[in-house]
C-alpha atoms as a PDB file:
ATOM      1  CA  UNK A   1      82.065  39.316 -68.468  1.00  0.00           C
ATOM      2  CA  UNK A   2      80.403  38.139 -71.935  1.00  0.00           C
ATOM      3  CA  UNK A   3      82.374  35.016 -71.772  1.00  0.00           C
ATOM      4  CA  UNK A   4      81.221  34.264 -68.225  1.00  0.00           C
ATOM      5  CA  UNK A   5      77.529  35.296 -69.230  1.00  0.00           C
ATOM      6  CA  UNK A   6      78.221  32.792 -72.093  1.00  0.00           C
ATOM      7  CA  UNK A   7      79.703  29.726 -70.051  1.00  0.00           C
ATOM      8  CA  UNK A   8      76.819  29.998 -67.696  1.00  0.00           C
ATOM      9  CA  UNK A   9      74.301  30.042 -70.409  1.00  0.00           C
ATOM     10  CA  UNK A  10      75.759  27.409 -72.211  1.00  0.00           C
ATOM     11  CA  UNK A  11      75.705  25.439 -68.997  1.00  0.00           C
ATOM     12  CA  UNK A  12      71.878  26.445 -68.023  1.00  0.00           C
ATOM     13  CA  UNK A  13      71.274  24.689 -71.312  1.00  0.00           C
ATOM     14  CA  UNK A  14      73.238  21.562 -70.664  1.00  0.00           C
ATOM     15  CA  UNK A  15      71.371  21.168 -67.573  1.00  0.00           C
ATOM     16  CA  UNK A  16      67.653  21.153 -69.123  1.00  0.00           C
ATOM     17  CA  UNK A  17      68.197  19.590 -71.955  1.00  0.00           C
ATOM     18  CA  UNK A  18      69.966  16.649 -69.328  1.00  0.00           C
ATOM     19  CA  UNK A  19      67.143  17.247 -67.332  1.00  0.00           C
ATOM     20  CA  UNK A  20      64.528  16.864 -70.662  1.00  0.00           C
ATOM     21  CA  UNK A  21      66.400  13.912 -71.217  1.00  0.00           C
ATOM     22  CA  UNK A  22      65.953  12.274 -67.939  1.00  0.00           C
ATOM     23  CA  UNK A  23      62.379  13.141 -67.722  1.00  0.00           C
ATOM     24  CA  UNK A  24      61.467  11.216 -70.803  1.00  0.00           C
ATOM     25  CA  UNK A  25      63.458   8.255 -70.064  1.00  0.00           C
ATOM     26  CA  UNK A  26      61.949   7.774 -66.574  1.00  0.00           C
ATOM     27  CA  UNK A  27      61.842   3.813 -66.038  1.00  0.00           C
ATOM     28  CA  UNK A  28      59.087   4.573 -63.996  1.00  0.00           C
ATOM     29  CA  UNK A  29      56.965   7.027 -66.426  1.00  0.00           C
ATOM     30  CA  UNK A  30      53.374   6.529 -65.848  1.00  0.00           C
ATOM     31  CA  UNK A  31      51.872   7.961 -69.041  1.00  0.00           C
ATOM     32  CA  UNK A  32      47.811   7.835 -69.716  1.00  0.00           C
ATOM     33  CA  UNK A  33      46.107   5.234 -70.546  1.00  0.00           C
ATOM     34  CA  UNK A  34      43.081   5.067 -74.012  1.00  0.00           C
ATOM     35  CA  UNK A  35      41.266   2.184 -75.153  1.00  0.00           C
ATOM     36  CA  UNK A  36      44.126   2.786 -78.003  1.00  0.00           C
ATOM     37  CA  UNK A  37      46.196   1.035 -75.625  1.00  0.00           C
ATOM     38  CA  UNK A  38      44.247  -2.513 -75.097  1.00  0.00           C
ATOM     39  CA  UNK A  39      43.691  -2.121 -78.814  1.00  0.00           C
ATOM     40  CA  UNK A  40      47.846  -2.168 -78.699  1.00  0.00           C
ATOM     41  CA  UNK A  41      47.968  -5.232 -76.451  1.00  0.00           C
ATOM     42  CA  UNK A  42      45.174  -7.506 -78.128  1.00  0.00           C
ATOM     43  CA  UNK A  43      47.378  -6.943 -81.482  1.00  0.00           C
ATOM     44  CA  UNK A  44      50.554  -7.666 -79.880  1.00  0.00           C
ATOM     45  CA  UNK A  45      49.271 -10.638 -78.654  1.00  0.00           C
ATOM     46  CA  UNK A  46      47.978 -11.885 -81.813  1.00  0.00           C
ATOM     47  CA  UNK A  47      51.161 -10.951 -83.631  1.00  0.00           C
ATOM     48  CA  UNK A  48      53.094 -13.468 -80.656  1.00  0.00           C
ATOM     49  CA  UNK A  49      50.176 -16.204 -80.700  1.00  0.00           C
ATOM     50  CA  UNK A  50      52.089 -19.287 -81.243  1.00  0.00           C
ATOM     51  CA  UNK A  51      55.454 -20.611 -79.555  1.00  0.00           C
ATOM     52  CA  UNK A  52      57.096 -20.898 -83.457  1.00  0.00           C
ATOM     53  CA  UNK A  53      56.629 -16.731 -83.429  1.00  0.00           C
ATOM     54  CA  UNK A  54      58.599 -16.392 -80.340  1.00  0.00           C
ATOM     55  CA  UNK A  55      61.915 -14.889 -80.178  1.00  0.00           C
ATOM     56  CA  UNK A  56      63.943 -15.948 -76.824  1.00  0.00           C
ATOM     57  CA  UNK A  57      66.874 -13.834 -77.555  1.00  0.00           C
ATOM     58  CA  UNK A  58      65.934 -10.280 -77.759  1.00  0.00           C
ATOM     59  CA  UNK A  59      67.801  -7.547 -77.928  1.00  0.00           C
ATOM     60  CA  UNK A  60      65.019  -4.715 -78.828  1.00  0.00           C
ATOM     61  CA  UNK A  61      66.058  -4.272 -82.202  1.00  0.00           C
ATOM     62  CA  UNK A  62      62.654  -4.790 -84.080  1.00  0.00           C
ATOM     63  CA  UNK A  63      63.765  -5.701 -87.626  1.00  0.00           C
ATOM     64  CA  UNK A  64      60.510  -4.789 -90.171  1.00  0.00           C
ATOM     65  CA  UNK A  65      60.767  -8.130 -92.104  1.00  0.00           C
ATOM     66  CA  UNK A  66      61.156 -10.210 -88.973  1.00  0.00           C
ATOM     67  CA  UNK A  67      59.166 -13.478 -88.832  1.00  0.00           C
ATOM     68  CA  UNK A  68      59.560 -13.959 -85.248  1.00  0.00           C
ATOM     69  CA  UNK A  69      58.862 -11.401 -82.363  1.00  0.00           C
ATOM     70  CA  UNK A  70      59.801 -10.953 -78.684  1.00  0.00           C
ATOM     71  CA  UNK A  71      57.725  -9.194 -76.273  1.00  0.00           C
ATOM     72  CA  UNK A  72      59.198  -6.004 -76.498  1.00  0.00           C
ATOM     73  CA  UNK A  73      59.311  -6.401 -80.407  1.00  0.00           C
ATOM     74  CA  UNK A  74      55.397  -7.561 -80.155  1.00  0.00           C
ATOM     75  CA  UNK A  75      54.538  -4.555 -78.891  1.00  0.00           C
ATOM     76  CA  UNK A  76      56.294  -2.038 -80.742  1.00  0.00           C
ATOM     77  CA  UNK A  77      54.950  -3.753 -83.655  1.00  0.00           C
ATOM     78  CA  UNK A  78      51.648  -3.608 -82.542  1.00  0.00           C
ATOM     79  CA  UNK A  79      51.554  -0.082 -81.399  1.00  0.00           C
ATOM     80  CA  UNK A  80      53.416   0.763 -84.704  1.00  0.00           C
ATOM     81  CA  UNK A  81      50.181  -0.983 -86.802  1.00  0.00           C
ATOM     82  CA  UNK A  82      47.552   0.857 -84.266  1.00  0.00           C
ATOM     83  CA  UNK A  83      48.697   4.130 -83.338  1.00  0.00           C
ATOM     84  CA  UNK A  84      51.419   4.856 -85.614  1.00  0.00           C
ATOM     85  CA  UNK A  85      53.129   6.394 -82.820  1.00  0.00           C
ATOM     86  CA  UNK A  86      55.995   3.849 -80.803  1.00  0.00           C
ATOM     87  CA  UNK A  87      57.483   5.328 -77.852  1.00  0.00           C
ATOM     88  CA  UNK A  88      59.745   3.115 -75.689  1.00  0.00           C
ATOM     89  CA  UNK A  89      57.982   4.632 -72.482  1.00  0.00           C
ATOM     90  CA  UNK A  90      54.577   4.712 -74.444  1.00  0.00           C
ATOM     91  CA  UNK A  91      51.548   3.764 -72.042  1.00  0.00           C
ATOM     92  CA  UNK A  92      51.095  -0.150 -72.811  1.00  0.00           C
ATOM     93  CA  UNK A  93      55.047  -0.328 -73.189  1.00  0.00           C
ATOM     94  CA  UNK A  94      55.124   1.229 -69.175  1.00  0.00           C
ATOM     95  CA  UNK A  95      52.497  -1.120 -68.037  1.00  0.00           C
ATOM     96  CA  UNK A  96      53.830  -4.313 -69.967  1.00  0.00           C
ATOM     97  CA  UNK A  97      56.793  -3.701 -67.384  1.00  0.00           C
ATOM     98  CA  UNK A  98      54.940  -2.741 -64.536  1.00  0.00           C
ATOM     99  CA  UNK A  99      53.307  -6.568 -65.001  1.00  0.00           C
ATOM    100  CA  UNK A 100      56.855  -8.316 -65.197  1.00  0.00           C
ATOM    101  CA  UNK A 101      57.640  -6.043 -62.000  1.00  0.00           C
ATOM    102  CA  UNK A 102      54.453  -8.162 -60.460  1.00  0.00           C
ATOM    103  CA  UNK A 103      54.573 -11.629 -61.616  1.00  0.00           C
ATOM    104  CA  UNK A 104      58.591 -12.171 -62.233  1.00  0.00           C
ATOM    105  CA  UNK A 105      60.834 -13.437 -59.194  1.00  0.00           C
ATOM    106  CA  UNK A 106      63.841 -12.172 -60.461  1.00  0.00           C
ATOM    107  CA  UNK A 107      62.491  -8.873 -61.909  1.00  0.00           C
ATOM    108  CA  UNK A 108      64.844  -6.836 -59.072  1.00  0.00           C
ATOM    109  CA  UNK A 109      68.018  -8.543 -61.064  1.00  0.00           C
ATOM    110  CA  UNK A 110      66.727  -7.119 -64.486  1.00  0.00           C
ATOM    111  CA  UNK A 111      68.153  -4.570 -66.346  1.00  0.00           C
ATOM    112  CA  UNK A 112      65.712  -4.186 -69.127  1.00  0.00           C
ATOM    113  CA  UNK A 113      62.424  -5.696 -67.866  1.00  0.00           C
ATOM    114  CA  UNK A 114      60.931  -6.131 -71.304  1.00  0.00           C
ATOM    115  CA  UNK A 115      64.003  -7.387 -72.850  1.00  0.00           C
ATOM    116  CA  UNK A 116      65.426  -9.717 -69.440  1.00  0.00           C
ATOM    117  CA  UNK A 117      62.042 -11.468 -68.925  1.00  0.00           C
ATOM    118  CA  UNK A 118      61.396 -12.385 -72.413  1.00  0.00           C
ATOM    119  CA  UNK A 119      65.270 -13.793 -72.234  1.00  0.00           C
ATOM    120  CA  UNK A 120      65.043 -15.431 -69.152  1.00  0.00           C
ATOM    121  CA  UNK A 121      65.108 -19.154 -69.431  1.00  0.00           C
ATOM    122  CA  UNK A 122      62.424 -19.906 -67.025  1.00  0.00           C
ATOM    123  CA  UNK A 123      60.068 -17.908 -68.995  1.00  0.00           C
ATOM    124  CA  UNK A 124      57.444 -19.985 -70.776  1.00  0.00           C
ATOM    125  CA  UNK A 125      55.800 -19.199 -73.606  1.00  0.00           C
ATOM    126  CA  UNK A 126      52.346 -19.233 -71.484  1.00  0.00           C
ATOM    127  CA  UNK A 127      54.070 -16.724 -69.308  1.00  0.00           C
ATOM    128  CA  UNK A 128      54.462 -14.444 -72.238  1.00  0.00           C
ATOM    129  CA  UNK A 129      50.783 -14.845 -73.132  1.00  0.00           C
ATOM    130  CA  UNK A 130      49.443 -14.725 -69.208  1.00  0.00           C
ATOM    131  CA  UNK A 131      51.619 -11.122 -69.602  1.00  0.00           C
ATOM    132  CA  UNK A 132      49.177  -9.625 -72.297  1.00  0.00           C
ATOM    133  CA  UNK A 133      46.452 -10.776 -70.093  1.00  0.00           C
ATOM    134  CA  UNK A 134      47.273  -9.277 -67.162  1.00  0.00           C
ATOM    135  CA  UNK A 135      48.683  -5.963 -69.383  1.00  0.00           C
ATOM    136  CA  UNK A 136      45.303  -6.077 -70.537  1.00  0.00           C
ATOM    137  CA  UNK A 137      43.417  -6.180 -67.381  1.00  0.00           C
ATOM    138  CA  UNK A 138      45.664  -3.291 -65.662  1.00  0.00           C
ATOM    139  CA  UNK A 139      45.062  -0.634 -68.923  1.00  0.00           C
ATOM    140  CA  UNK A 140      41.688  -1.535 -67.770  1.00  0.00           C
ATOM    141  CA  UNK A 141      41.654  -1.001 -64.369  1.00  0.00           C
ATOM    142  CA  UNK A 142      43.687   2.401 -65.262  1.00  0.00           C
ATOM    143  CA  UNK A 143      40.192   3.143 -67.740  1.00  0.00           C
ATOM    144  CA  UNK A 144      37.577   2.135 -65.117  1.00  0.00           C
ATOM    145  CA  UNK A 145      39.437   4.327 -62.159  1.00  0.00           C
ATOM    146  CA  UNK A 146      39.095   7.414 -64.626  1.00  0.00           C
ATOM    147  CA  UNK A 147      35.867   7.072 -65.545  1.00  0.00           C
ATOM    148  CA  UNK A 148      35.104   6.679 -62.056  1.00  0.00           C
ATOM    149  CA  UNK A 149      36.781  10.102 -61.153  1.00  0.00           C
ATOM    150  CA  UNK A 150      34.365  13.211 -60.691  1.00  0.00           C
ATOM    151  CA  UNK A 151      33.573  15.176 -63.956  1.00  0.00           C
ATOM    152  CA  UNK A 152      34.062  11.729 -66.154  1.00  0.00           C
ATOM    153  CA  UNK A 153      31.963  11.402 -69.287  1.00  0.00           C
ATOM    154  CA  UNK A 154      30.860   7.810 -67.886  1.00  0.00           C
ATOM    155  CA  UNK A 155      30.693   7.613 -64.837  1.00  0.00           C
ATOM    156  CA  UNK A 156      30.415   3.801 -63.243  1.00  0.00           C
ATOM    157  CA  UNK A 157      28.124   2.617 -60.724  1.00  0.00           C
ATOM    158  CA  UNK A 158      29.180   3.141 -56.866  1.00  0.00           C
ATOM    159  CA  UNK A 159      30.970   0.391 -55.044  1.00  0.00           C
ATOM    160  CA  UNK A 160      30.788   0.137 -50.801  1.00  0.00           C
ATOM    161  CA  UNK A 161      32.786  -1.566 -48.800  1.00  0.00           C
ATOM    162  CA  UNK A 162      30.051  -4.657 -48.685  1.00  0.00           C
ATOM    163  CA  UNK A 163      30.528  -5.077 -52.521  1.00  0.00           C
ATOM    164  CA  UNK A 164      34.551  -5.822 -51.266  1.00  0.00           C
ATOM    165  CA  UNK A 165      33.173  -8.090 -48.722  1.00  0.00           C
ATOM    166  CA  UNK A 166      31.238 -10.048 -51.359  1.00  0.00           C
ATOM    167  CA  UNK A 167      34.276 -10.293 -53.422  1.00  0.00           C
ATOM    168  CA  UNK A 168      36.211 -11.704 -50.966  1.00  0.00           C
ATOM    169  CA  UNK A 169      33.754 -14.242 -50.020  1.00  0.00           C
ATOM    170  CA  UNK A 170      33.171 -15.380 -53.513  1.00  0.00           C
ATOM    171  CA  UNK A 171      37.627 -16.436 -53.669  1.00  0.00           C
ATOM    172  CA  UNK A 172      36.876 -18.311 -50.799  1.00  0.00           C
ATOM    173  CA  UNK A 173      33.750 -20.148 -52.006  1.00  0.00           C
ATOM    174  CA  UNK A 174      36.545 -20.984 -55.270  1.00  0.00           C
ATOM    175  CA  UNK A 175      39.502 -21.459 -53.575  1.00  0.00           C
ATOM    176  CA  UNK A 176      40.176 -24.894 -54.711  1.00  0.00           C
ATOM    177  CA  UNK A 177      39.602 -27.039 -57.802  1.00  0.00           C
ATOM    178  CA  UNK A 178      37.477 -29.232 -56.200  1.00  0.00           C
ATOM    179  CA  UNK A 179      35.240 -26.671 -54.831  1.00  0.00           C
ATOM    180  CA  UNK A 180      34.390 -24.838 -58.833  1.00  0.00           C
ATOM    181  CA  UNK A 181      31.860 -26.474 -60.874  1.00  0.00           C
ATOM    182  CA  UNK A 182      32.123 -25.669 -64.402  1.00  0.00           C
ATOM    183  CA  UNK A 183      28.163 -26.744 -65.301  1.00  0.00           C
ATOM    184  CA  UNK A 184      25.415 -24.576 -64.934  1.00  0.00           C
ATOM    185  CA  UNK A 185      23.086 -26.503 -62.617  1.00  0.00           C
ATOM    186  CA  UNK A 186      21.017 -24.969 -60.347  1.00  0.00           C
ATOM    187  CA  UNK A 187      22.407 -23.449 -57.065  1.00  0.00           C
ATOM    188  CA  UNK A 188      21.540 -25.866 -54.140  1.00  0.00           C
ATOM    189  CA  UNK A 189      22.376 -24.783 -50.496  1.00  0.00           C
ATOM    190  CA  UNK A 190      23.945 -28.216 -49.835  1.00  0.00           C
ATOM    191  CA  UNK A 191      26.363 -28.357 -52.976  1.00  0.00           C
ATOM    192  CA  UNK A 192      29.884 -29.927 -52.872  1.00  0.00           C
ATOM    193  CA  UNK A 193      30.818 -27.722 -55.630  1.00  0.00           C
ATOM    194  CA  UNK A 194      29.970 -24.480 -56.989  1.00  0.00           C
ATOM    195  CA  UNK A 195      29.707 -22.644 -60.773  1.00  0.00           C
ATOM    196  CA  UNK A 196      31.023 -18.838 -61.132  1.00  0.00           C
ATOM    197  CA  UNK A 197      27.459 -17.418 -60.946  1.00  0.00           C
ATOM    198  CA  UNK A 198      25.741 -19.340 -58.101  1.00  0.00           C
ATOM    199  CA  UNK A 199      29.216 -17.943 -55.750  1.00  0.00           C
ATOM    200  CA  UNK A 200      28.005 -15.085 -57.060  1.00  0.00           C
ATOM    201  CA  UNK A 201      24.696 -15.017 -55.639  1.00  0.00           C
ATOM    202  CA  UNK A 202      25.879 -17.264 -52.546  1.00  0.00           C
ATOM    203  CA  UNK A 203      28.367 -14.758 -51.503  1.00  0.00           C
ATOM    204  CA  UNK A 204      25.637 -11.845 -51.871  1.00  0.00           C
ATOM    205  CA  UNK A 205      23.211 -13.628 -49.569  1.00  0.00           C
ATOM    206  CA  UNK A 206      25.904 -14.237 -47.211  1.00  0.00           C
ATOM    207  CA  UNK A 207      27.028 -10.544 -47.504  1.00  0.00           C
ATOM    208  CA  UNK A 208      24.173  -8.570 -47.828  1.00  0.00           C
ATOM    209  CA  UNK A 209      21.189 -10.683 -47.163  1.00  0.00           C
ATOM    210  CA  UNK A 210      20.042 -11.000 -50.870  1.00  0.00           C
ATOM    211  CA  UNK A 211      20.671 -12.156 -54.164  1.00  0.00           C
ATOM    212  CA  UNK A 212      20.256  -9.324 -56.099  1.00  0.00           C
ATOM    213  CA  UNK A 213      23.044  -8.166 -58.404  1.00  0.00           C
ATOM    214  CA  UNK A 214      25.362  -5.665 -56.909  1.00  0.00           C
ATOM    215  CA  UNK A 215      28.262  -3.554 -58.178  1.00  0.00           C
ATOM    216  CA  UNK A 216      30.880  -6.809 -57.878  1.00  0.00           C
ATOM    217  CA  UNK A 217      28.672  -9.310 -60.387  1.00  0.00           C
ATOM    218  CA  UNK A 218      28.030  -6.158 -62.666  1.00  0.00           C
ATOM    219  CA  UNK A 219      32.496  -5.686 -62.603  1.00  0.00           C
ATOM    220  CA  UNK A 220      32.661  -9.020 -63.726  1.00  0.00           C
ATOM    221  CA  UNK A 221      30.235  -9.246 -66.447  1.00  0.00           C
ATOM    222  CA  UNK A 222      32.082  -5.848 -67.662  1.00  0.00           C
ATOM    223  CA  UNK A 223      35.671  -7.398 -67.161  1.00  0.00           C
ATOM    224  CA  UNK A 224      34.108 -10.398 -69.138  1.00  0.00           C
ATOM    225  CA  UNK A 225      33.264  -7.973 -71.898  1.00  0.00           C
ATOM    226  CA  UNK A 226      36.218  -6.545 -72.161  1.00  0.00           C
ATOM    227  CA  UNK A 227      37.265 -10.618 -72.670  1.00  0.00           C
ATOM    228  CA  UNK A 228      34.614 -10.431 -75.886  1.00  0.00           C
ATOM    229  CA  UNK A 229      33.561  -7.261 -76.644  1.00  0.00           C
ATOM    230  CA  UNK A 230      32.112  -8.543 -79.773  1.00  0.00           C
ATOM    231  CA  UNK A 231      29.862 -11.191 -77.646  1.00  0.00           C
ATOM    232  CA  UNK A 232      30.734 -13.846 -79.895  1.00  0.00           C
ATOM    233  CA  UNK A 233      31.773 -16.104 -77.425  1.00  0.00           C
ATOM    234  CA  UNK A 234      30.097 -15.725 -74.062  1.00  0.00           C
ATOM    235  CA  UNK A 235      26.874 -14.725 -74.968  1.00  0.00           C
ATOM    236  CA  UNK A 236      25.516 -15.564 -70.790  1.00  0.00           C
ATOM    237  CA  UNK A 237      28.501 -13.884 -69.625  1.00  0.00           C
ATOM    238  CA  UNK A 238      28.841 -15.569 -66.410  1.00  0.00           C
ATOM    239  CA  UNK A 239      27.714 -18.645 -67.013  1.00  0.00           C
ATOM    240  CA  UNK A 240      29.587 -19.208 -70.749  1.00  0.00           C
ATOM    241  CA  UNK A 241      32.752 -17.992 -69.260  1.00  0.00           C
ATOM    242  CA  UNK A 242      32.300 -20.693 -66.397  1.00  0.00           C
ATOM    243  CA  UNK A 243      31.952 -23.342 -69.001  1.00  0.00           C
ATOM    244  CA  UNK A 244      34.489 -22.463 -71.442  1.00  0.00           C
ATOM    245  CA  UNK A 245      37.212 -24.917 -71.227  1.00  0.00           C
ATOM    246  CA  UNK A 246      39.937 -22.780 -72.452  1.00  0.00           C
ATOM    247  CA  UNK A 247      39.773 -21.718 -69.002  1.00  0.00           C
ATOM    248  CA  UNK A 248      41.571 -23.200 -66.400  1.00  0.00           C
ATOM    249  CA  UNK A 249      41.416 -23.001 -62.377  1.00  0.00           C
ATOM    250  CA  UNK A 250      44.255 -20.238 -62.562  1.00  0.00           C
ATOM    251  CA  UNK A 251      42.508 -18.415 -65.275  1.00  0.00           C
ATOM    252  CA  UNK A 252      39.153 -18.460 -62.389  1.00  0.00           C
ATOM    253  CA  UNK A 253      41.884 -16.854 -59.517  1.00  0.00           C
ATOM    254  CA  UNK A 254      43.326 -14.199 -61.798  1.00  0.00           C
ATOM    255  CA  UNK A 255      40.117 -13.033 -62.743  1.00  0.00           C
ATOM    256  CA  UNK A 256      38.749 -13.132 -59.087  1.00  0.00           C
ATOM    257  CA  UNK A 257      41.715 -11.452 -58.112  1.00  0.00           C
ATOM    258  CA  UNK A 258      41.540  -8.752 -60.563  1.00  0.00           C
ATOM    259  CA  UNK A 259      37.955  -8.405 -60.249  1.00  0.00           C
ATOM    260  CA  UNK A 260      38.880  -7.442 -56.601  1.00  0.00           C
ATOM    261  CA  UNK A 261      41.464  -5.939 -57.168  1.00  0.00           C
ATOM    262  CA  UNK A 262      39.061  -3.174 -59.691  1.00  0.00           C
ATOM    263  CA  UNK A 263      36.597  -2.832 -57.049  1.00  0.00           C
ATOM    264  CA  UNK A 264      39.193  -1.865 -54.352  1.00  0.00           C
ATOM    265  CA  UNK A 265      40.745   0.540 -56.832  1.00  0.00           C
ATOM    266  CA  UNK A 266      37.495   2.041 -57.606  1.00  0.00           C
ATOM    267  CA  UNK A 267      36.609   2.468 -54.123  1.00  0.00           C
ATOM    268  CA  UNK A 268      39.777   4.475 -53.524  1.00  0.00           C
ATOM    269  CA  UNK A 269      38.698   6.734 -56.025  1.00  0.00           C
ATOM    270  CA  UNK A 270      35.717   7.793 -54.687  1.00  0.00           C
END
């Protein structure tokens, strides 16, 4: 009887620590977000800045004296520097993959996301860097739904269903190169081409009757900000973000999209 109560207490053990085990190597662990975490991105892409920093062969063995740096090794660095605290299924590590996941064609053939995009030969170095963009943009998202929530410390202004609307209508008033202006000149009714803020206040007249700023222009001067939070560099948000030419036509969709892409979320959370 005592070595029966044994076995089945030695296998009772087996199974939670298995189960323990399983848990905390979820590929799909969705831990909490902090502005920790875009602190964690914004260093990992500075450590992985140029192409000569790159490694294309990783194997996610992060040597300390390393000179070069995959993605997953960019990011385990960096979250070593700001937190002090790696985990492989740490919050910016999760969403770094949840972004390959998204923007990847063959991310259903990988078997270590992290590890199989950096590796893949199609991979471009300006893939790696659109990655921290887009990592950064989602660990905000993640921040603006919770403060959103009821019961949040700072709470964000309401968005309705017309502020979607407007949104939509401004990626159609930039849905081609030849349609964005990148001047600021004043907003005629009869231009060929258009800068970021006058489809701003072109797609709120259309929307809502009038110009006045509304929860979608206020998203994207705060998405902008979390671009420079220092204000450095686009001091007229709108407008210096417009102009900059680091910025290309894809850079405009992504951030359109996104910006959408926030104010759906934010409506779901109402």
């Amino acid at each position: 009887m005592e070595r029966a109560r044994f076995v089945f207490c030695s296998l009772v053990t087996f199974l939670l620590a298995a189960c323990v085990h399983a848990q905390g190597d979820d590929p799909n662990a969705r831990p909490p977000v902090s502005k920790t975490d875009i602190d964690i991105v914004r260093r990992a892409a500075q450590i992985l800045d140029s192409p000569a920093k790159w490694n294309r062969t990783d194997n996610r063995v992060c040597p300390p004296d390393s000179k070069t740096f995959s993605l997953y090794c960019a990011l385990e660095k960096a979250t070593d520097e700001v937190s002090k605290n790696f985990e492989h299924r740490g919050a910016a590590m999760q969403e770094a993959r949840f972004v390959i996941e998204e923007i990847a064609p063959d991310a259903n053939r990988y078997s270590h996301r992290l590890m199989d995009y950096n590796n893949d030969p199609k991979t471009s170095f300006a893939d790696i860097q659109g990655v921290f963009w887009l990592l950064e943009k989602h660990i905000a998202i993640r921040l603006a739904n919770r403060q959103s929530t009821p019961g949040s410390l700072a709470p964000t202004a309401a968005v309705t269903k017309a502020d979607l609307q407007v949104a939509k209508r401004l990626r159609e008033l930039l849905d081609s190169p030849s349609k964005w202006n990148r001047a600021d000149t004043d907003c005629l009714a009869d231009a060929k081409s258009i800068n970021l803020l006058c489809a701003f206040e072109k797609a709120e007249k259309e929307v809502t009757g009038t110009s006045e700023d509304g929860a979608t222009i206020r998203e994207a001067r705060a998405m902008i900000s979390e671009l420079d939070p220092s204000r450095s560099k686009y001091k007229a948000r709108l407008v210096d973000y417009n102009a900059d030419p680091a910025i290309t036509f894809a850079d405009l969709q992504k951030f359109l999209r996104l910006l959408e892409e926030r104010l759906v979320a934010r409506v779901a959370v109402r």
